[in-house]
N, C-alpha and C. Protein backbone atom coordinates (compact mmCIF):
# COMPACT_ATOMS: atom_id res chain seq x y z
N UNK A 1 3.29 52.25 183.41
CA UNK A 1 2.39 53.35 183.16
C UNK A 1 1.18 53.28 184.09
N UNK A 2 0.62 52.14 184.05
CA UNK A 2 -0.69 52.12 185.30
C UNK A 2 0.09 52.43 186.51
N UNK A 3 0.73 52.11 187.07
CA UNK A 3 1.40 52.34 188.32
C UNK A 3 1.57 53.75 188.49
N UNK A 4 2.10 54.53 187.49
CA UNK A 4 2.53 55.82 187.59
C UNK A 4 1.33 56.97 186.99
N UNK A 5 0.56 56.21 186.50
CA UNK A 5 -1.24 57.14 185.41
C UNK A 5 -2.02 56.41 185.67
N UNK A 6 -1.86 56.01 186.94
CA UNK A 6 -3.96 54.93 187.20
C UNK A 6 -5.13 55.45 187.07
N UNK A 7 -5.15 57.34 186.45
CA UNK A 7 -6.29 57.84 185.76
C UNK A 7 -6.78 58.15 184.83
N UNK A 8 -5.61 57.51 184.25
CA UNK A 8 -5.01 58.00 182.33
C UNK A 8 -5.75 57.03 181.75
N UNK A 9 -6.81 57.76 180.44
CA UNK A 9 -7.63 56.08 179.75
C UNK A 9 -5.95 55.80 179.20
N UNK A 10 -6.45 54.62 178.74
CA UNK A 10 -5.19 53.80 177.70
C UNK A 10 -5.16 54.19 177.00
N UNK A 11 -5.88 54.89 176.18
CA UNK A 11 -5.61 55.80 174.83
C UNK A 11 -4.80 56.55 174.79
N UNK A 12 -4.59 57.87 175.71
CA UNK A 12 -3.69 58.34 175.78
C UNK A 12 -2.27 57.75 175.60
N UNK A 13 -2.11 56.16 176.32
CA UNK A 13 -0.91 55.66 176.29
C UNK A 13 -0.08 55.68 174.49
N UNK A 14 -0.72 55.47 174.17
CA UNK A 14 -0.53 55.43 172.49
C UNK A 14 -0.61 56.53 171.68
N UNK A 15 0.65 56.59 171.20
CA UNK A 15 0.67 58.52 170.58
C UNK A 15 0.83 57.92 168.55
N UNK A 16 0.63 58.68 168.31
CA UNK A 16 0.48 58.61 166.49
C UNK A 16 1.50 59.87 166.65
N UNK A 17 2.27 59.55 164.83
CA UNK A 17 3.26 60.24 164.76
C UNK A 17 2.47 60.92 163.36
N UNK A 18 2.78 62.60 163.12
CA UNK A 18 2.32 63.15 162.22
C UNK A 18 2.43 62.39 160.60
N UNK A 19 3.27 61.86 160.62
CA UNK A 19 3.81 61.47 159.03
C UNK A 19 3.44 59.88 159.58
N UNK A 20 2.50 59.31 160.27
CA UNK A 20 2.26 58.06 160.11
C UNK A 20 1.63 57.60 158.39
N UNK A 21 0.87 58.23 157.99
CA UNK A 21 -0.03 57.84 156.77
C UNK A 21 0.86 58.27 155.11
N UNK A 22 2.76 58.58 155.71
CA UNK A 22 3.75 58.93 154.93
C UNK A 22 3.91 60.62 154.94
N UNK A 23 4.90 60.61 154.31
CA UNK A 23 5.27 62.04 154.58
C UNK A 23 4.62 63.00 153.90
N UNK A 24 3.83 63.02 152.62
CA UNK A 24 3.27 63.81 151.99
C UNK A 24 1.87 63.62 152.33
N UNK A 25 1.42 63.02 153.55
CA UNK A 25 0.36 62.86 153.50
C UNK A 25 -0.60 63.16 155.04
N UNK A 26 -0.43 64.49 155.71
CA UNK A 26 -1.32 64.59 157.03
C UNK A 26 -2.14 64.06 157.22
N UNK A 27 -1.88 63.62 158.67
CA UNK A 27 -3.03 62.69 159.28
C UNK A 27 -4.85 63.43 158.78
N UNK A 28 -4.99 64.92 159.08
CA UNK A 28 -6.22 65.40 158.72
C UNK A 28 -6.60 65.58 157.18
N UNK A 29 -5.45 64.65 156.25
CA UNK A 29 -5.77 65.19 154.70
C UNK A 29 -6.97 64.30 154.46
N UNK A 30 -7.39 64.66 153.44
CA UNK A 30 -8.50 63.47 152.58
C UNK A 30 -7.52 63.28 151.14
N UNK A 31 -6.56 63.43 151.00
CA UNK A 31 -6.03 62.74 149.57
C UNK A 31 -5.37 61.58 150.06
N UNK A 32 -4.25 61.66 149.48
CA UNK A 32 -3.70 59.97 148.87
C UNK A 32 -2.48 60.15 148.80
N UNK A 33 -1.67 59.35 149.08
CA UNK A 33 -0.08 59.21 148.99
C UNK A 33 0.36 57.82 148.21
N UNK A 34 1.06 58.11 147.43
CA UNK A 34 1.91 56.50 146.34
C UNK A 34 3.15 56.80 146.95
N UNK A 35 3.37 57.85 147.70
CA UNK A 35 5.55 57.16 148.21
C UNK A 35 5.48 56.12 148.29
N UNK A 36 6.97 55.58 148.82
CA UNK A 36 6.92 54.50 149.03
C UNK A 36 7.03 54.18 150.56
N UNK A 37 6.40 52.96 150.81
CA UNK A 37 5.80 52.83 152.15
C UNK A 37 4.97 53.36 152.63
N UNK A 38 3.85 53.63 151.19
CA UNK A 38 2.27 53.90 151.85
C UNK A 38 1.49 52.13 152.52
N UNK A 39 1.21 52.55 153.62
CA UNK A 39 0.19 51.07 153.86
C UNK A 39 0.73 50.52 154.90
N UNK A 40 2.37 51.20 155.23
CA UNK A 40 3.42 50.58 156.15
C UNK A 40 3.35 50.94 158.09
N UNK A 41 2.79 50.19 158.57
CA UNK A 41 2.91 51.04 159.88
C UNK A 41 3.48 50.40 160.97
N UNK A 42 4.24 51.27 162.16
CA UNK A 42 5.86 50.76 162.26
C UNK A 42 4.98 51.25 164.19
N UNK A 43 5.19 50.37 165.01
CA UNK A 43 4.68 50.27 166.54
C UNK A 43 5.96 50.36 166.98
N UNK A 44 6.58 51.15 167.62
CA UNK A 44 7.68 51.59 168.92
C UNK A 44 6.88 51.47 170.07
N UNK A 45 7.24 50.06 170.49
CA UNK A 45 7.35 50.37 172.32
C UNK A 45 8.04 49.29 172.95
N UNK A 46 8.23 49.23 174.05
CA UNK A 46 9.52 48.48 174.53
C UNK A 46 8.50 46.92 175.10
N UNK A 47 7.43 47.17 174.53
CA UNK A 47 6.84 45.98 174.90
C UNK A 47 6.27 45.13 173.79
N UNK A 48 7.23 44.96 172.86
CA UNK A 48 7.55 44.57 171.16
C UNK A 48 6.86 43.58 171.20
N UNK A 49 6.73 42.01 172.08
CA UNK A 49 5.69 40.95 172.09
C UNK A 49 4.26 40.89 172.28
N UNK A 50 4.39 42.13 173.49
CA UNK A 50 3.05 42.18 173.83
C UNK A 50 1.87 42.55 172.39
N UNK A 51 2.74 43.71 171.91
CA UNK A 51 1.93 44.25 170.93
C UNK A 51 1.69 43.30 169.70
N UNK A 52 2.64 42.80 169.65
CA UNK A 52 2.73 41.62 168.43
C UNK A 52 1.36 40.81 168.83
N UNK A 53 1.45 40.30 170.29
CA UNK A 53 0.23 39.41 170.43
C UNK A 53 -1.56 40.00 170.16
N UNK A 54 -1.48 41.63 170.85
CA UNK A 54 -2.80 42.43 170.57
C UNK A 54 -2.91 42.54 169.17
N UNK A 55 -1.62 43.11 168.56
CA UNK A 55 -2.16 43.36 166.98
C UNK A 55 -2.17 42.23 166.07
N UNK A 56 -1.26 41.15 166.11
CA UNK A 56 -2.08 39.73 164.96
C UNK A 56 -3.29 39.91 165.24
N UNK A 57 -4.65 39.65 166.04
CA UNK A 57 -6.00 38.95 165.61
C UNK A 57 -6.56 40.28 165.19
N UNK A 58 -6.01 41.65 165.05
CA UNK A 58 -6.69 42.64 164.30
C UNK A 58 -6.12 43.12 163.12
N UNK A 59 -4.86 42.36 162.80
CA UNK A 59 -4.14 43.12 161.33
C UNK A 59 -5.25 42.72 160.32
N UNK A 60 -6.19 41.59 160.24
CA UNK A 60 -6.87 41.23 158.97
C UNK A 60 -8.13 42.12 158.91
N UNK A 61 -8.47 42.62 159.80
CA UNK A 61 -9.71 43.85 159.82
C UNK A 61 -9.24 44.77 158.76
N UNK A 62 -7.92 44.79 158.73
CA UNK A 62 -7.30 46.17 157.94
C UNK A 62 -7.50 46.11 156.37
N UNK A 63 -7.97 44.71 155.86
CA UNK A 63 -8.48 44.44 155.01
C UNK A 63 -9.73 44.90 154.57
N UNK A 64 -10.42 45.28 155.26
CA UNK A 64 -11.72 45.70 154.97
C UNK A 64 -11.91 46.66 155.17
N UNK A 65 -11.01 47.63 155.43
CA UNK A 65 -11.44 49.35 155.35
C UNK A 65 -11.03 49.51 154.02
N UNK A 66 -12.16 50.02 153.50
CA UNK A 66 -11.87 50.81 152.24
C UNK A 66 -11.41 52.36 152.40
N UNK A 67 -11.26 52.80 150.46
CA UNK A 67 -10.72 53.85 150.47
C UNK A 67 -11.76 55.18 150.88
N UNK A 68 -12.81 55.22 151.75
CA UNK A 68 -13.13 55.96 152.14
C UNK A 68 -13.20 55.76 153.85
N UNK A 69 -12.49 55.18 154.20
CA UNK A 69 -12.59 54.45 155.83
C UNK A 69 -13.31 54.14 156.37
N UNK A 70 -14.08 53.12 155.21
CA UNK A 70 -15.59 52.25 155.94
C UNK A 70 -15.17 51.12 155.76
N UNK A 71 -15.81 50.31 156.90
CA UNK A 71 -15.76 48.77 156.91
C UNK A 71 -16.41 48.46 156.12
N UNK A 72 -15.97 47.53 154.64
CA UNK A 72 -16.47 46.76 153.76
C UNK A 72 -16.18 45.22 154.25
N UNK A 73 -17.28 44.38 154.56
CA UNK A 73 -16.88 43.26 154.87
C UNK A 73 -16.91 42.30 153.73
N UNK A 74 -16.10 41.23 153.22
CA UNK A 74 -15.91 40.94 152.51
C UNK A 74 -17.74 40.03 152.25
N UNK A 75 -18.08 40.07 152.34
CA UNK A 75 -19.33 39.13 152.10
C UNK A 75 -20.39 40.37 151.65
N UNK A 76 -19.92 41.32 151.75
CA UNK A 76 -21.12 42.79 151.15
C UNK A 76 -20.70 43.11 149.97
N UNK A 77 -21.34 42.43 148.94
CA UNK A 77 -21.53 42.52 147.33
C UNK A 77 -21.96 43.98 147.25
N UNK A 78 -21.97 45.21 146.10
CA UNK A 78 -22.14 45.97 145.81
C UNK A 78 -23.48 45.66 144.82
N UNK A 79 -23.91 46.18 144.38
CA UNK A 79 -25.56 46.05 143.58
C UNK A 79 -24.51 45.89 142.14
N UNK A 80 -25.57 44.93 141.15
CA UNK A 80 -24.64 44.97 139.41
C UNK A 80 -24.42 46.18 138.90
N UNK A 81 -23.19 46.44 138.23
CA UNK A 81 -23.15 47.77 137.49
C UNK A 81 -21.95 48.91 138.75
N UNK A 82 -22.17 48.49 139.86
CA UNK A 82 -21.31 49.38 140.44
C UNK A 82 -19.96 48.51 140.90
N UNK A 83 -19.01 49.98 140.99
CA UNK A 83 -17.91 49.12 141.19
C UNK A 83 -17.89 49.11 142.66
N UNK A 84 -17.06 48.03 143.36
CA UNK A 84 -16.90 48.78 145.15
C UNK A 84 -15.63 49.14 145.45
N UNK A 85 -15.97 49.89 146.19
CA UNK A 85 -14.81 51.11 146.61
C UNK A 85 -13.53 50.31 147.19
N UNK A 86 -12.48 50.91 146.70
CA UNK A 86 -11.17 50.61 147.35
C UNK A 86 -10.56 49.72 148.36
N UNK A 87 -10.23 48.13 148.32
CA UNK A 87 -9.98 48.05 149.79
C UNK A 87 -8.30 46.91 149.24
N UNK A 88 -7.80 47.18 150.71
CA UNK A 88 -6.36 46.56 150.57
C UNK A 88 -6.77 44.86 149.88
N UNK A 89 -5.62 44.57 149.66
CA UNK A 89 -5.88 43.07 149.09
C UNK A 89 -4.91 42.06 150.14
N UNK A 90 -4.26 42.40 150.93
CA UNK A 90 -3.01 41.19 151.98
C UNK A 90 -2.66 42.18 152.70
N UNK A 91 -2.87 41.83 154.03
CA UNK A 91 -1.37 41.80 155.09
C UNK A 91 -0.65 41.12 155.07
N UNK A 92 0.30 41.73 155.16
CA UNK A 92 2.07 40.48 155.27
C UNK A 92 1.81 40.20 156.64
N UNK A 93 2.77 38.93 156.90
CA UNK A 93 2.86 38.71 158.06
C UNK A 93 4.00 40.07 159.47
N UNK A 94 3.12 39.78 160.01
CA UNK A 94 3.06 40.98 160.91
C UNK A 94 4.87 40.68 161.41
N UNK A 95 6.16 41.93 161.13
CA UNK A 95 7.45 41.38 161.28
C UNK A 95 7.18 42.33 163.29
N UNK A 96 8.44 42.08 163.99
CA UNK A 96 8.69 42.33 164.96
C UNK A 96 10.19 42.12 165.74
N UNK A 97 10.02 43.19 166.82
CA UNK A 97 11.12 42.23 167.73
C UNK A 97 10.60 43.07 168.96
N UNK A 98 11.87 42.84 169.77
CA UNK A 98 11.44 43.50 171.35
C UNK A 98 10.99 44.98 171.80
N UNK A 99 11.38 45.59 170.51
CA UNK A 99 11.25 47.42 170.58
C UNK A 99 10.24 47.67 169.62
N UNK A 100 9.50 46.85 168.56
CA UNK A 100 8.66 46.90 167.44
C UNK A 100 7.89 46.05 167.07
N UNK A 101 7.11 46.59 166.29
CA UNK A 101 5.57 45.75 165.42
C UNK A 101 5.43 46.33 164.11
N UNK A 102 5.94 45.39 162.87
CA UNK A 102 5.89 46.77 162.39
C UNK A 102 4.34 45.65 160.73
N UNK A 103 3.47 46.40 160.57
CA UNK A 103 2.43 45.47 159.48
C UNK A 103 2.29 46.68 158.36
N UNK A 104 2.42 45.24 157.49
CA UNK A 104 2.92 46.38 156.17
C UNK A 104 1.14 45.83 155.36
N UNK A 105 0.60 46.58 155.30
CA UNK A 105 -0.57 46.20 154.08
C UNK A 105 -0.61 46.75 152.60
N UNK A 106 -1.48 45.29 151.76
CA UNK A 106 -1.20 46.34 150.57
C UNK A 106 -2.33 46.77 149.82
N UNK A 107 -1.70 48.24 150.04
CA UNK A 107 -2.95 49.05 149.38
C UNK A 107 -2.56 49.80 147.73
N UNK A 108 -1.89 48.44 147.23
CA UNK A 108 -1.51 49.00 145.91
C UNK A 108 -1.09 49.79 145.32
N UNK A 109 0.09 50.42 146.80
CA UNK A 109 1.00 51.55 146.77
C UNK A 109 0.45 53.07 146.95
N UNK A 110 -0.89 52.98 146.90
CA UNK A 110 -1.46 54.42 147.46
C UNK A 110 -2.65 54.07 148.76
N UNK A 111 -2.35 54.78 149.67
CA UNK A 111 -3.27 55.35 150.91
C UNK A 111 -3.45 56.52 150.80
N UNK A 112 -5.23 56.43 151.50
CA UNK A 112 -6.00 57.83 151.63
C UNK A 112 -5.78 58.30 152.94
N UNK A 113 -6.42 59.37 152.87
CA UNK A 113 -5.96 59.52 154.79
C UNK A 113 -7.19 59.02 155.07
N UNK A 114 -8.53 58.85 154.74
CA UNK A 114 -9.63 58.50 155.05
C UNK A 114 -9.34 56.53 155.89
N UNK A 115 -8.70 56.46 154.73
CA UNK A 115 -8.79 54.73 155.44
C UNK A 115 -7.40 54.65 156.04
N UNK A 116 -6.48 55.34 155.91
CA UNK A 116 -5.08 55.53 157.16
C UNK A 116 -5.83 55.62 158.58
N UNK A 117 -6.45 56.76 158.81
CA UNK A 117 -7.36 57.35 159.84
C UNK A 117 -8.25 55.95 160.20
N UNK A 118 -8.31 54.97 159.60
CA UNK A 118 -9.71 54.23 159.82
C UNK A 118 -8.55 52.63 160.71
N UNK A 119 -7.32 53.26 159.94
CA UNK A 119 -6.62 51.97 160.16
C UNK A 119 -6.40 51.74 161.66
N UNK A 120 -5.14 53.54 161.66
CA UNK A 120 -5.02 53.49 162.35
C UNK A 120 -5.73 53.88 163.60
N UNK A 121 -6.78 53.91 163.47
CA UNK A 121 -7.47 53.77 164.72
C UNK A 121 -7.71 52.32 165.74
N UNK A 122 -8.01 51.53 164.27
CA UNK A 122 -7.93 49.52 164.85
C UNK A 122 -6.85 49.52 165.65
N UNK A 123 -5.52 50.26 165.04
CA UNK A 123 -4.21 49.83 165.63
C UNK A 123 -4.27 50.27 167.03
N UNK A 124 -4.49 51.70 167.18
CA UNK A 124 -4.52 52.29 168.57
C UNK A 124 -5.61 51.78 169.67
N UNK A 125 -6.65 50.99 169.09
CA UNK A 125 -8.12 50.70 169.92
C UNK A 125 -7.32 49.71 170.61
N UNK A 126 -6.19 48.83 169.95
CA UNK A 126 -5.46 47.27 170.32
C UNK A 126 -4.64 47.66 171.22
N UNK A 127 -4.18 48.26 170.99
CA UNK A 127 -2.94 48.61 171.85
C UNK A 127 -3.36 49.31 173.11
N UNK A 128 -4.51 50.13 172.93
CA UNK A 128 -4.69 50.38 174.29
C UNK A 128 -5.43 49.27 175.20
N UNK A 129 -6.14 48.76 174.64
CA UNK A 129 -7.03 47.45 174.82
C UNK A 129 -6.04 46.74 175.68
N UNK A 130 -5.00 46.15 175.50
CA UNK A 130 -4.19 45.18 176.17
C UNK A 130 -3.10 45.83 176.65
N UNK A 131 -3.48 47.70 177.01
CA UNK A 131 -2.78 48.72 177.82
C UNK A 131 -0.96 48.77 177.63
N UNK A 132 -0.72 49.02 176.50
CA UNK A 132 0.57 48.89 176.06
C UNK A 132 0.63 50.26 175.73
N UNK A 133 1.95 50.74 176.18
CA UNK A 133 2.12 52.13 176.17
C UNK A 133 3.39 51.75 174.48
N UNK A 134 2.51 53.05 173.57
CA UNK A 134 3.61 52.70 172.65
C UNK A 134 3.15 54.00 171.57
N UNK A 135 3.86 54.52 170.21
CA UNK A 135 4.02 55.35 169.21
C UNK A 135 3.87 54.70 167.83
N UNK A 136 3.22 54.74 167.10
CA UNK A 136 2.64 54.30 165.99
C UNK A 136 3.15 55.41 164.96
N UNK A 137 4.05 54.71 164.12
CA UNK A 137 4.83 55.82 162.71
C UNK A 137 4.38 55.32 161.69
N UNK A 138 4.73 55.76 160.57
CA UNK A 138 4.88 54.92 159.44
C UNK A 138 5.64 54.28 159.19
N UNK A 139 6.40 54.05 157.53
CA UNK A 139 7.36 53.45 157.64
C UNK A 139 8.68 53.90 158.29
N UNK A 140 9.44 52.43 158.58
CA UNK A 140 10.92 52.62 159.38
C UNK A 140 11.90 51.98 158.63
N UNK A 141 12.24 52.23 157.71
CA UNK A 141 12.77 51.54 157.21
C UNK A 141 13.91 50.91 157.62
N UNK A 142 14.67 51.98 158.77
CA UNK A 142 16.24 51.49 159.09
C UNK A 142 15.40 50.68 160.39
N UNK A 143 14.50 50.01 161.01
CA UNK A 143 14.31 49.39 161.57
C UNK A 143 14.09 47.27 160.75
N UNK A 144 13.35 47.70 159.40
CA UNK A 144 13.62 46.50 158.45
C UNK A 144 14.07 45.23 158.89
N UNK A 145 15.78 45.48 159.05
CA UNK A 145 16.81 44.42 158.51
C UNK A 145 16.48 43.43 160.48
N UNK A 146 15.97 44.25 160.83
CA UNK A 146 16.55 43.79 162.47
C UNK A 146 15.21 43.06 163.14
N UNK A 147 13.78 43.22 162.25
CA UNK A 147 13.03 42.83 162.48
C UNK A 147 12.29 41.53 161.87
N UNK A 148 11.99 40.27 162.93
CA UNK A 148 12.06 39.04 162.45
C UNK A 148 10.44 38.88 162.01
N UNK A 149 9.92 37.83 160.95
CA UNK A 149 8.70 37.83 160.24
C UNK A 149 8.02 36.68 161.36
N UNK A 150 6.63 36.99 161.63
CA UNK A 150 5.79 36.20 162.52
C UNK A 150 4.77 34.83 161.71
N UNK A 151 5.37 33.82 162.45
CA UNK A 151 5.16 33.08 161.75
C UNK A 151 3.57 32.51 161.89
N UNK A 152 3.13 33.12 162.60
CA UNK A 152 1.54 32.43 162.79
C UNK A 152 0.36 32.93 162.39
C-alpha cells in the first residue's frame, strides 16, 4: 500500500464494516445491542501477525471505555453514593492467524454504539499506527474454529 498510496494517511488504510458493533446495531446509533457477539471484533487483513503484534499492547485500553465512550481509568473512583458508568470487565486473549485478529471483550453481552465507536477507534488508531492495511467487522463466527488463541 505505501508503495502504491505514498499520500494516503494510514487511516484510510483501515475500513470498518457497517454491522461492526452487530447487526442490530449502526455504527451512528446511541443504543445497545445483547445479540450474540456483542463486544466481538474480527480484523481481516493478510497481514494477520502484524496486527496481532499492534493490537495486544492496546486490547486492555478496551477495558476502560465505558458505556458512554469515555476513558474510565481504573484508579478514578466515582464520589460515595454514585454508581460508575458501564465498563467491560476482560479481554480474552487476543485469537488469530495469517488472514485475522479477531478480540472478543466482555461487555456483559450488551454494547452501546457510544463505547463500540470509542473502541473501535483504539483498534483503527493501531492498525494504522504500524500502517497495516486491513477491515475491522464484528463477529465472524465461521472464521472461530481456524483461529489459534495468543498466548502472551
Amino acid at each position: 500500500m505505501r508503495e502504491r498510496f505514498p499520500d494516503a494517511p494510514r487511516r484510510r488504510w483501515v475500513s470498518v464494516a457497517p454491522d461492526a458493533l452487530g447487526r442490530d446495531l449502526p455504527l451512528d446509533s446511541d443504543g445497545a445491542s445483547d445479540l450474540p457477539g456483542a463486544g466481538v471484533f474480527t480484523v481481516i487483513t493478510p497481514y494477520g501477525e502484524r496486527a496481532l503484534e499492534a493490537l495486544r499492547p492496546v486490547a486492555q485500553r478496551l477495558l476502560e471505555v465505558d458505556e458512554f465512550g469515555v476513558f474510565q481509568p481504573p484508579e478514578d473512583e466515582p464520589p460515595d453514593g454514585v454508581d460508575p458508568p458501564f465498563t467491560p470487565s476482560y479481554v480474552g486473549p487476543l485469537r488469530w492467524d495469517y488472514d485475522a485478529v479477531q478480540i472478543i471483550v466482555d461487555t456483559d453481552g450488551e454494547i452501546t454504539g457510544p463505547m463500540g465507536r470509542t473502541m473501535l477507534a483504539i483498534l483503527v488508531e493501531a492498525l494504522a499506527a504500524a500502517a497495516i492495511p486491513a477491515h475491522v467487522a464484528g463477529d465472524c463466527p465461521d472464521l472461530r474454529p481456524r483461529l489459534h488463541c495468543d498466548d502472551q
